[in-house]
N, C-alpha and C. Protein backbone atom coordinates (compact mmCIF):
# COMPACT_ATOMS: atom_id res chain seq x y z
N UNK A 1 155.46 99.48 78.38
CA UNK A 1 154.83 100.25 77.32
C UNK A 1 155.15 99.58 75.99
N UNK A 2 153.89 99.15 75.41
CA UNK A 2 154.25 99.01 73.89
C UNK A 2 154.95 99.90 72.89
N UNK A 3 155.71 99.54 72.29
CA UNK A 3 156.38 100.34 71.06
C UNK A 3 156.33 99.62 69.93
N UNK A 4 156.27 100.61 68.61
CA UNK A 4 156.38 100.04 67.26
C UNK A 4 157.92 100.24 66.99
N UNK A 5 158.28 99.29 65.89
CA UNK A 5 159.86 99.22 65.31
C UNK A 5 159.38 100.09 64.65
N UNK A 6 160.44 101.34 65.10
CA UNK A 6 160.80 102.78 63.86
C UNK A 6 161.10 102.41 62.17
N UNK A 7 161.63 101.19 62.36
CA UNK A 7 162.10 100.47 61.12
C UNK A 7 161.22 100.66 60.14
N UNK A 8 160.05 100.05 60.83
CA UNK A 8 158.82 99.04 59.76
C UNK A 8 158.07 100.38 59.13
N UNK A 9 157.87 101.51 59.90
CA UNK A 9 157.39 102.06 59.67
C UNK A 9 158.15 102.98 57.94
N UNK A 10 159.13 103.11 57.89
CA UNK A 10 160.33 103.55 57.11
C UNK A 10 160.61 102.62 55.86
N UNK A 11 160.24 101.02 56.19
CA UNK A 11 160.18 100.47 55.21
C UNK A 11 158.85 100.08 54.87
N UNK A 12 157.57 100.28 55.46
CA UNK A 12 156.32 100.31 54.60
C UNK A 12 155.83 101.53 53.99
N UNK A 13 156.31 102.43 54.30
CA UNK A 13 155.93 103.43 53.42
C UNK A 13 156.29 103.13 52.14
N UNK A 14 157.75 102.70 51.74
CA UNK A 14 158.24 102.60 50.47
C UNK A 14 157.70 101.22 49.92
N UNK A 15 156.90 100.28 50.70
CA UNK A 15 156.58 99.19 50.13
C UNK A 15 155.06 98.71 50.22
N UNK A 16 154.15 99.88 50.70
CA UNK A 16 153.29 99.35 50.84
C UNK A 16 152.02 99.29 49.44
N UNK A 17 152.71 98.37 48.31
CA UNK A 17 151.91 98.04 47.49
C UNK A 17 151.07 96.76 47.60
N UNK A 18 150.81 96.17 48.69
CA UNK A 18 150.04 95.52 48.94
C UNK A 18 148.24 96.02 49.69
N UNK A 19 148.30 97.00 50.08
CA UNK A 19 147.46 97.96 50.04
C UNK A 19 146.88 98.11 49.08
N UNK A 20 145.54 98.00 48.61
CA UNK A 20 144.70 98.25 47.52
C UNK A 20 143.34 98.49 47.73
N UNK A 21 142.37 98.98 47.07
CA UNK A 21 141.41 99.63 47.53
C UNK A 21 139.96 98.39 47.64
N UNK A 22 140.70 97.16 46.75
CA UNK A 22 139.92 96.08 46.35
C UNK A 22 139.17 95.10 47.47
N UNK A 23 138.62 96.07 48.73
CA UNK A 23 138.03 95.40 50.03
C UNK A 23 136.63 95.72 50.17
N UNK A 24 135.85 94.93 50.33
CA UNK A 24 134.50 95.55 50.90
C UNK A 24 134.37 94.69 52.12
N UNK A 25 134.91 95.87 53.07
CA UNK A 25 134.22 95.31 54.44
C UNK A 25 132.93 95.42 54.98
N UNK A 26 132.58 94.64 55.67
CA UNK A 26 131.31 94.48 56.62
C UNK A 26 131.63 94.77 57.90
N UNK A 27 130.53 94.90 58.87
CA UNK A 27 130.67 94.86 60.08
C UNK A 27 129.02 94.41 60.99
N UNK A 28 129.10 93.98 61.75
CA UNK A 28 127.52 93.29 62.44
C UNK A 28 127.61 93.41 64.05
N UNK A 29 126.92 93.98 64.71
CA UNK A 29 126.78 93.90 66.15
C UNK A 29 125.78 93.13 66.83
N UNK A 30 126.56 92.38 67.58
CA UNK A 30 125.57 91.20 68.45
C UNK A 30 125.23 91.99 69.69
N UNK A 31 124.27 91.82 69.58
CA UNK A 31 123.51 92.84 71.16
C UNK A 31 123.22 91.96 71.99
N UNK A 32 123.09 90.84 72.80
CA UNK A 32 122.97 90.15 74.07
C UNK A 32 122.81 90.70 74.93
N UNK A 33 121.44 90.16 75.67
CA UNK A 33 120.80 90.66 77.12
C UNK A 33 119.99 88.72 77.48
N UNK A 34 120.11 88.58 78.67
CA UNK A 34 119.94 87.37 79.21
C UNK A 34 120.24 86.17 78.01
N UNK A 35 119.26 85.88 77.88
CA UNK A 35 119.37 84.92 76.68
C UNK A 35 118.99 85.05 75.63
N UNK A 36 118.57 86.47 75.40
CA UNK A 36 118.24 86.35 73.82
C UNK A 36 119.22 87.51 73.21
N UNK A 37 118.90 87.78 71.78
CA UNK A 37 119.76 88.47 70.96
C UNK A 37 119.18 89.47 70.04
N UNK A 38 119.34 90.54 69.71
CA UNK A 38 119.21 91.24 68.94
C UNK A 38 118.69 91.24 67.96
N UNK A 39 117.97 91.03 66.77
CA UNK A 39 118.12 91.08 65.57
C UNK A 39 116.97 91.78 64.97
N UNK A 40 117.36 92.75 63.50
CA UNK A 40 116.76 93.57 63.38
C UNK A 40 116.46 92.90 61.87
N UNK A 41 114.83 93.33 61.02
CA UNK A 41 114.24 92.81 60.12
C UNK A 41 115.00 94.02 58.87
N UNK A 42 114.97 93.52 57.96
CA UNK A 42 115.56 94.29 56.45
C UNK A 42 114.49 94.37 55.73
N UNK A 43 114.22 95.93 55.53
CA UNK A 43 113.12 96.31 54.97
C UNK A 43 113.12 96.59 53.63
N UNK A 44 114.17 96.34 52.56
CA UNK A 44 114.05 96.56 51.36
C UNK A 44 115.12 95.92 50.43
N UNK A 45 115.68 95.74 49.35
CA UNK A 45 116.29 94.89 48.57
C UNK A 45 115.87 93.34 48.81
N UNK A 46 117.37 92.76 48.43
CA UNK A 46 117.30 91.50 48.25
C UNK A 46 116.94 90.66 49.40
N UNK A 47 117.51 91.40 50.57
CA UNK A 47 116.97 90.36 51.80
C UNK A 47 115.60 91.39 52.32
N UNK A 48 114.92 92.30 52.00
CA UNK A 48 113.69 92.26 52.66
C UNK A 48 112.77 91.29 53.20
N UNK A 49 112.57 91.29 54.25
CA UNK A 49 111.99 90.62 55.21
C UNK A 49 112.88 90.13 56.17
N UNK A 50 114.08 89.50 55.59
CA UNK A 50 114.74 88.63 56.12
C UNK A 50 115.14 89.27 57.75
N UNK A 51 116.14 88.25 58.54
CA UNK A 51 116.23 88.66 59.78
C UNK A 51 118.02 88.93 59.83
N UNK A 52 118.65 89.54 60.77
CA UNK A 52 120.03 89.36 61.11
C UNK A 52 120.20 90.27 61.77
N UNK A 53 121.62 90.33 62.30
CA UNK A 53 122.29 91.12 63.05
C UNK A 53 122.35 91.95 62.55
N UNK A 54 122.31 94.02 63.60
CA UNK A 54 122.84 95.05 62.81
C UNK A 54 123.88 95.11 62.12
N UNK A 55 123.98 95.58 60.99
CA UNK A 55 124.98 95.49 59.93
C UNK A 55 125.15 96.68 59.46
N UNK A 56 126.78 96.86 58.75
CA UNK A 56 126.74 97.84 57.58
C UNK A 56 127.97 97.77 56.86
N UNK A 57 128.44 98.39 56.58
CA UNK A 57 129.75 98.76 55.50
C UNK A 57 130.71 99.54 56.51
N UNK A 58 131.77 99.62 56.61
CA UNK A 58 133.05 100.31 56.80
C UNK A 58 133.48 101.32 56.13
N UNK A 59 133.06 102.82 56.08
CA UNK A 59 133.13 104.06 55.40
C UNK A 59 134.87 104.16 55.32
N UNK A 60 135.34 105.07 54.23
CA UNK A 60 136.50 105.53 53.86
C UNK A 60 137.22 106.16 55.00
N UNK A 61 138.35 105.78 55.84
CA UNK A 61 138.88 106.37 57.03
C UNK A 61 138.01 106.24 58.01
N UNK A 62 137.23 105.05 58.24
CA UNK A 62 136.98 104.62 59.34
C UNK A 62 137.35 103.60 60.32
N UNK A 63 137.81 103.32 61.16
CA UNK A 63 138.17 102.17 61.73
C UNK A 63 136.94 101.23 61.95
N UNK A 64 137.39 99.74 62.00
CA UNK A 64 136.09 98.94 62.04
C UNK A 64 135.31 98.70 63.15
N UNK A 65 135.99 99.11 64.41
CA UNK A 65 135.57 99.37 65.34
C UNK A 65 134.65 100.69 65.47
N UNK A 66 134.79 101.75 65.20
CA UNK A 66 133.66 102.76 64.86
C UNK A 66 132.68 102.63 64.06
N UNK A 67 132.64 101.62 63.13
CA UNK A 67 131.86 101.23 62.08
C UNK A 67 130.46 100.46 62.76
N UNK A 68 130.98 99.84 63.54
CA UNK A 68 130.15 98.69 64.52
C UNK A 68 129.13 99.67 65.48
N UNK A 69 129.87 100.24 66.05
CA UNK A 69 129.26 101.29 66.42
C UNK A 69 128.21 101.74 66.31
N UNK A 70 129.13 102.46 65.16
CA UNK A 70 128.34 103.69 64.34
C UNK A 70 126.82 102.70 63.23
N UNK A 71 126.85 101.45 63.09
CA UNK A 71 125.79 100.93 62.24
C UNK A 71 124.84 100.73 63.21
N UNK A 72 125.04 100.36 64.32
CA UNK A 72 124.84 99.65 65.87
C UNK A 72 123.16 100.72 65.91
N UNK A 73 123.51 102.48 66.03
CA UNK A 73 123.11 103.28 66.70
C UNK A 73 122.07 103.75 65.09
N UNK A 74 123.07 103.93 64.00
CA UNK A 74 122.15 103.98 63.26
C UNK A 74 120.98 103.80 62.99
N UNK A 75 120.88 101.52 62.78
CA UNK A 75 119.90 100.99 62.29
C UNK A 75 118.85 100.55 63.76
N UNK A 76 119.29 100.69 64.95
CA UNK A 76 118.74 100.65 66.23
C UNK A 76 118.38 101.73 67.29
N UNK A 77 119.25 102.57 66.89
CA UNK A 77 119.26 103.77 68.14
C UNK A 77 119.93 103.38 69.46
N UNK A 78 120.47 102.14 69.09
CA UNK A 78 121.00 101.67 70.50
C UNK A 78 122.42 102.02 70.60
N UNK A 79 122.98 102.40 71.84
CA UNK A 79 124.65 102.91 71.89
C UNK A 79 125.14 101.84 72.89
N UNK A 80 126.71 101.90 72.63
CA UNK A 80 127.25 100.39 73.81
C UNK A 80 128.87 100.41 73.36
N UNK A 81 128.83 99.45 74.30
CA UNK A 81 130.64 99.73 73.59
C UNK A 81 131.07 98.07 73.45
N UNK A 82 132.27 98.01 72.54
CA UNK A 82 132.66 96.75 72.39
C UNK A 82 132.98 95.79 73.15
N UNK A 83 132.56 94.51 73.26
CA UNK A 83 133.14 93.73 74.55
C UNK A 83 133.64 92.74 74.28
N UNK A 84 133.65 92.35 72.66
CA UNK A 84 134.26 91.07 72.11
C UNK A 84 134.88 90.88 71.06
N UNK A 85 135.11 90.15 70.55
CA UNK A 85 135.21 89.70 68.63
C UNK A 85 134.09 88.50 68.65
N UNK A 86 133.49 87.99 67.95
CA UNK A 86 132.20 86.69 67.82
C UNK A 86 133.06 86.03 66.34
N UNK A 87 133.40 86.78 65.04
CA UNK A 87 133.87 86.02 64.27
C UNK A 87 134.33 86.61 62.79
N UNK A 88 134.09 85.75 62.04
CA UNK A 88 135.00 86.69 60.93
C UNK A 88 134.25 85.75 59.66
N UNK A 89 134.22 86.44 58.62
CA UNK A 89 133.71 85.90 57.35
C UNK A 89 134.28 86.15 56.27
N UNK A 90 135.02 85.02 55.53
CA UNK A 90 135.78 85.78 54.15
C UNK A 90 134.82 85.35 52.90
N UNK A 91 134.84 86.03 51.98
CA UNK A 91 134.58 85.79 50.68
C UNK A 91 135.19 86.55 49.70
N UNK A 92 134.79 86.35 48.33
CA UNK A 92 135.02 87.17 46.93
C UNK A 92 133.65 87.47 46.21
N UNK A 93 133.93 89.20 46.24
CA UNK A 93 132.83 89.71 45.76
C UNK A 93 133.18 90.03 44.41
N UNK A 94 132.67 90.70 43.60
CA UNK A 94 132.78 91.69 42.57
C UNK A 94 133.43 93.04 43.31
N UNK A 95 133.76 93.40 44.09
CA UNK A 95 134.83 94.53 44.43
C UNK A 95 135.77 94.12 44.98
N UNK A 96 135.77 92.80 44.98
CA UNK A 96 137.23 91.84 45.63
C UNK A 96 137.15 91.56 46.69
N UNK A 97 138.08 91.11 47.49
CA UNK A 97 138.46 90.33 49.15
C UNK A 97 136.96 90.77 49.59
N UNK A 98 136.11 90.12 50.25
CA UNK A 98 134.99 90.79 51.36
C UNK A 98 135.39 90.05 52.41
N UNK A 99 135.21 91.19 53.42
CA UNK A 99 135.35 90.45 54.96
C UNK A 99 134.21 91.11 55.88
N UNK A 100 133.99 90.38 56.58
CA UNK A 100 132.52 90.57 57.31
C UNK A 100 132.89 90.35 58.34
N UNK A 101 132.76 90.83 59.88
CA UNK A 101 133.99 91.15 61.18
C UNK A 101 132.49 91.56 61.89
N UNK A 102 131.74 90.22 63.13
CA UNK A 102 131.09 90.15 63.83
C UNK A 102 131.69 90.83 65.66
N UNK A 103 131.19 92.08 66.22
CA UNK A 103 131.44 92.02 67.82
C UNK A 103 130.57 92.00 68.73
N UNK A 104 130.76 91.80 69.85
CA UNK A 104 130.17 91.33 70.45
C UNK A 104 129.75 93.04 71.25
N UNK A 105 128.03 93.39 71.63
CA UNK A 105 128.25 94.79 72.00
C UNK A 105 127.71 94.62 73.37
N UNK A 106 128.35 95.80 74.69
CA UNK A 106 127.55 95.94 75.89
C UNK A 106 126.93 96.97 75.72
N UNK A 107 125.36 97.05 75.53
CA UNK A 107 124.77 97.83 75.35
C UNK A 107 124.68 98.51 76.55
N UNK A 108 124.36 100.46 76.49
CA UNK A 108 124.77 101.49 77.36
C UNK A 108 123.13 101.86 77.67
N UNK A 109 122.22 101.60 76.27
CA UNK A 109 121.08 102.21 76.49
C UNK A 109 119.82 101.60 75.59
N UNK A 110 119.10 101.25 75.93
CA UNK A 110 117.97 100.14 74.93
C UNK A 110 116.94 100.96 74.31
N UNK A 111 116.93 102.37 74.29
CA UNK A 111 116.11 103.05 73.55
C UNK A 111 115.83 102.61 72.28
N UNK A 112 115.44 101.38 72.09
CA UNK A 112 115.79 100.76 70.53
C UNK A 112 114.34 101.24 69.58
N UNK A 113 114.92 101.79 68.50
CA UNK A 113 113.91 102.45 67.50
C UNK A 113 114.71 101.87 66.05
N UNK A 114 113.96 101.22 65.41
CA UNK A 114 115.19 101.14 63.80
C UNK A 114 114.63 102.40 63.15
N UNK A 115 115.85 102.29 62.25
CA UNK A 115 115.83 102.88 61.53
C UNK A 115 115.10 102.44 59.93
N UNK A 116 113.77 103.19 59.78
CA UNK A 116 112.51 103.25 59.07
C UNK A 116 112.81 102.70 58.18
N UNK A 117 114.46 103.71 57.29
CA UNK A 117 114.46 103.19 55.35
C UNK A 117 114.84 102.32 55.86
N UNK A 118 115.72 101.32 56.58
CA UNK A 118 116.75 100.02 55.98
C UNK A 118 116.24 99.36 56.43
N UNK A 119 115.01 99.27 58.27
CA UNK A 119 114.70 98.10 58.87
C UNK A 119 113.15 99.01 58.94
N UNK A 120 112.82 97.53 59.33
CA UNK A 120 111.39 97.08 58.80
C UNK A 120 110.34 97.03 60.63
N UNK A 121 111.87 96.04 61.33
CA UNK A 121 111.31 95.83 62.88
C UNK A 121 112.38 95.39 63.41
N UNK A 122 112.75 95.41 64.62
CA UNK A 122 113.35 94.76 65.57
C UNK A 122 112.82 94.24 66.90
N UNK A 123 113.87 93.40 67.32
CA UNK A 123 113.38 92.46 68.69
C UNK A 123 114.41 91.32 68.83
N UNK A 124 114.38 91.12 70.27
CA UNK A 124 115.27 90.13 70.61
C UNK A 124 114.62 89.08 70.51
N UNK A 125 115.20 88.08 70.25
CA UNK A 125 114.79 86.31 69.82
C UNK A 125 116.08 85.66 70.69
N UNK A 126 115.32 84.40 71.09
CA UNK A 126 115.66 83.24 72.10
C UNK A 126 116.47 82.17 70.91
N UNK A 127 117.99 81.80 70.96
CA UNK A 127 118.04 80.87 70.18
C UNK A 127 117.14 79.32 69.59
N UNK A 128 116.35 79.29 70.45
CA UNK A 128 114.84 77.87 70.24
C UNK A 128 113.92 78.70 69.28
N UNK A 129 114.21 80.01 68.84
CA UNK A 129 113.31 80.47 67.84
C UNK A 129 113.88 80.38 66.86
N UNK A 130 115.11 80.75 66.32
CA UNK A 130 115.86 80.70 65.54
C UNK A 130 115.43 79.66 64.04
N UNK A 131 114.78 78.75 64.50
CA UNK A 131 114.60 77.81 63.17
C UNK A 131 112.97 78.29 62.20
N UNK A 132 112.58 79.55 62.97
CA UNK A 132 111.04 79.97 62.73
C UNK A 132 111.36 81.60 61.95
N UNK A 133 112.52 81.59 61.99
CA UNK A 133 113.48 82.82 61.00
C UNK A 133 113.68 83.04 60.33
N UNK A 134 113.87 84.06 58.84
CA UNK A 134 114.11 83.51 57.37
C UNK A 134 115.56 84.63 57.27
N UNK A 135 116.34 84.11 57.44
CA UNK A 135 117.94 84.72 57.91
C UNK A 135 118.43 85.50 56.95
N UNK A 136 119.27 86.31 56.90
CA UNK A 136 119.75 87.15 55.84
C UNK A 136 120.74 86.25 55.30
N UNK A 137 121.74 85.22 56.01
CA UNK A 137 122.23 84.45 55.51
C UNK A 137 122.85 83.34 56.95
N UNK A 138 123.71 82.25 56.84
CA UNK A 138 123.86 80.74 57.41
C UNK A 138 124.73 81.89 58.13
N UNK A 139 125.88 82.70 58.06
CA UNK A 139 126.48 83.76 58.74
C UNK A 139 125.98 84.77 59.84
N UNK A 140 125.00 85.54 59.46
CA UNK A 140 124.40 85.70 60.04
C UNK A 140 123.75 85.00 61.69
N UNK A 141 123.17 83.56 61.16
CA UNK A 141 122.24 82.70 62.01
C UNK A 141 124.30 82.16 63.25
N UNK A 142 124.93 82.54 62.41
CA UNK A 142 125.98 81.45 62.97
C UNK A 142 126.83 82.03 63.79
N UNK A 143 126.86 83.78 63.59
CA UNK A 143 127.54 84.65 64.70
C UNK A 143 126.27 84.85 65.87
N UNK A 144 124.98 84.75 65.78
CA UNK A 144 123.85 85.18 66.66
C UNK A 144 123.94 83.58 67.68
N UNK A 145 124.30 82.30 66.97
CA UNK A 145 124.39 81.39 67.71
C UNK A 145 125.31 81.45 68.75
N UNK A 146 127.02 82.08 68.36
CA UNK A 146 128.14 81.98 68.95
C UNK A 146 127.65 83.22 70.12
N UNK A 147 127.46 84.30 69.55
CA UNK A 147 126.82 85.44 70.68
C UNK A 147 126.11 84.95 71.89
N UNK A 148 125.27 84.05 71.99
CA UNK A 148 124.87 83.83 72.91
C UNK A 148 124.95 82.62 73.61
N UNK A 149 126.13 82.04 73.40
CA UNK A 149 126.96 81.40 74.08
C UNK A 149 128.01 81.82 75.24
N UNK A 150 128.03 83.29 74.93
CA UNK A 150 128.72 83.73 75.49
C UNK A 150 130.25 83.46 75.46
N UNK A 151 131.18 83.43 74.26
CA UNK A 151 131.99 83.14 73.70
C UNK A 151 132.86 83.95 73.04
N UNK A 152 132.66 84.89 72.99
CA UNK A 152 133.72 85.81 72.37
C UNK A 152 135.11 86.37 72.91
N UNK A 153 135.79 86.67 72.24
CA UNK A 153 137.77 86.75 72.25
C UNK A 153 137.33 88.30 72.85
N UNK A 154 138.12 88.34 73.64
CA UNK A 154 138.34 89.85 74.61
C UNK A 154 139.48 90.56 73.33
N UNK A 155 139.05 92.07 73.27
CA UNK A 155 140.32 92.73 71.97
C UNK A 155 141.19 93.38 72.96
N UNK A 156 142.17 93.53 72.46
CA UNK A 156 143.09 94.32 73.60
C UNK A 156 143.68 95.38 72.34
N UNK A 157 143.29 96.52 73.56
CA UNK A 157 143.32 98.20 72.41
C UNK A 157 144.79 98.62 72.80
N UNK A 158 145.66 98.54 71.28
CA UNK A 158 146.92 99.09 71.96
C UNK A 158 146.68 100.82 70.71
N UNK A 159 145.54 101.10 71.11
CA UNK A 159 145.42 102.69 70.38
C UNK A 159 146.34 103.52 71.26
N UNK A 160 146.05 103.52 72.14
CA UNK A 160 146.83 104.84 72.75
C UNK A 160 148.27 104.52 72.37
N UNK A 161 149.34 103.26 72.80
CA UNK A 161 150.57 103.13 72.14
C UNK A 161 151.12 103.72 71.06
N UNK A 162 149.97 103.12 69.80
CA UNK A 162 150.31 103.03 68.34
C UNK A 162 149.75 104.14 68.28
N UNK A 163 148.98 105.75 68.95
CA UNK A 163 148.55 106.92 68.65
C UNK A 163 147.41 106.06 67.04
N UNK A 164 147.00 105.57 66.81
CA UNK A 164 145.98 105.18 65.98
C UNK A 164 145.07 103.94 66.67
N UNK A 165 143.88 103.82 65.62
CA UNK A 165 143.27 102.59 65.83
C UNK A 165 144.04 101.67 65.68
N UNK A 166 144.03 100.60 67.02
CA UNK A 166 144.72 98.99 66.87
C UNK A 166 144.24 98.45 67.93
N UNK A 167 143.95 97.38 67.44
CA UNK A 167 143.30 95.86 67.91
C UNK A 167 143.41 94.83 67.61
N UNK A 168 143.91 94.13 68.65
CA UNK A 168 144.26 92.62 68.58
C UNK A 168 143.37 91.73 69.23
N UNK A 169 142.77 90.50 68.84
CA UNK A 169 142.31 89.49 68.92
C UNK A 169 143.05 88.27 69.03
N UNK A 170 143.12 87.28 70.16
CA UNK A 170 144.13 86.28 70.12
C UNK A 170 142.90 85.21 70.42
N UNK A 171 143.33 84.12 69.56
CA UNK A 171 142.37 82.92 69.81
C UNK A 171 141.91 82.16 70.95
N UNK A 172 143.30 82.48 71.96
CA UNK A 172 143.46 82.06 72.99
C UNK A 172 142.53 82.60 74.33
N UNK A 173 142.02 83.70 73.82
CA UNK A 173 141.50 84.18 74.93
C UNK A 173 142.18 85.61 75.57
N UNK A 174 143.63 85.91 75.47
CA UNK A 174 144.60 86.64 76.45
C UNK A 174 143.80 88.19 76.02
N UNK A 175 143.71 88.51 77.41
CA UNK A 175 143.57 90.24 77.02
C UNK A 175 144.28 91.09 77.53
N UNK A 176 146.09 90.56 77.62
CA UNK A 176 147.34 91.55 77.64
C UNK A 176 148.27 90.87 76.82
N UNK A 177 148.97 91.63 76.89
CA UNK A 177 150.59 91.22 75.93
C UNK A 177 151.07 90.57 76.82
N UNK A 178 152.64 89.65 76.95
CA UNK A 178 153.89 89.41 77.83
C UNK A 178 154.49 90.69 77.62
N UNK A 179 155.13 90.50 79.15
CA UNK A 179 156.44 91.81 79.06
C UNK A 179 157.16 91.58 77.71
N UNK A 180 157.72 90.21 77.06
CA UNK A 180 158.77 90.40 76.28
C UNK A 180 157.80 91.17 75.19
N UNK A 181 156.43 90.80 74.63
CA UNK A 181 156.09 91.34 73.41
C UNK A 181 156.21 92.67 73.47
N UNK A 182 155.67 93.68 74.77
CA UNK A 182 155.08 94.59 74.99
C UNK A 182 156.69 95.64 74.80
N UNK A 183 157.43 94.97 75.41
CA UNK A 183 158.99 96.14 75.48
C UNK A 183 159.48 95.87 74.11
């Protein structure tokens, strides 16, 4: 059984000023079925028209894993559960740190309908189409490439342990701990 050091917990409370509100996360779900991929059209602002993966923002007390989800079913109607990590994107916005956190989804049910205000159309595309696309961005085009490669890091959920959301991603591939980490 995993355990947390009682310690850390006792000394981040009193230190956790590294915590700041200065994040705008992202989140994007890769939908894969045979060989093609997901991607849904943006029906208004700056990328209208454009193409990419479902996307959205990370609400206040949400985990990013519900976020994926929850944008997943929104802007598609489609439900599934997580089966990967695909990749990660840093930048600096005007609200500070942005991180953009691609997974990989097993879809449960293809009732796919978008959603009217934000998307425009959806449909799966064959990576040999990909260059006939006008992308929301090189990010975008570059997690939909890795997706269907079939390439993504297995997460290993130590929620129930830690009684909260937690997820780990190891580069390596592993989807358990060693005894020594785990005791």
């Amino acid at each position: 059984m995993w355990r947390f050091c009682k310690r850390f917990f006792k000394y981040w409370a009193r230190t956790n000023s590294h915590v700041t509100g200065n994040f705008d996360i992202g989140v994007a779900a890769a939908v894969v079925t045979d060989s093609s991929i997901l991607l849904v059209q943006e029906a208004k602002g700056a990328y209208a028209g454009c193409w990419g993966l479902p996307k959205g923002h990370v609400e206040p007390n949400e985990s990013i894993e519900n976020a994926v989800l929850r944008e997943l079913q929104e802007e598609t109607n489609i439900t599934g559960d997580i089966s990967g990590f695909i990749g990660l994107r840093t930048t600096q916005t005007r609200h500070g740190v942005g991180l953009f956190l691609c997974y990989k989804i097993l879809a449960s049910n293809f009732n796919a309908k978008p959603q009217e205000d934000e998307i425009s159309d959806l449909r799966f595309y064959k990576a040999e189409e990909f260059d006939s696309i006008e992308w929301v961005s090189a990010a975008m085009r570059g997690f939909a490439e890795v997706a269907l490669k079939d390439s993504s890091l297995p997460l290993i959920d130590l929620s129930t342990e830690s009684k909260r959301p937690y997820q780990l991603v190891f580069s390596d591939g592993r989807i358990t701990l060693s005894e020594e980490v785990v005791q």
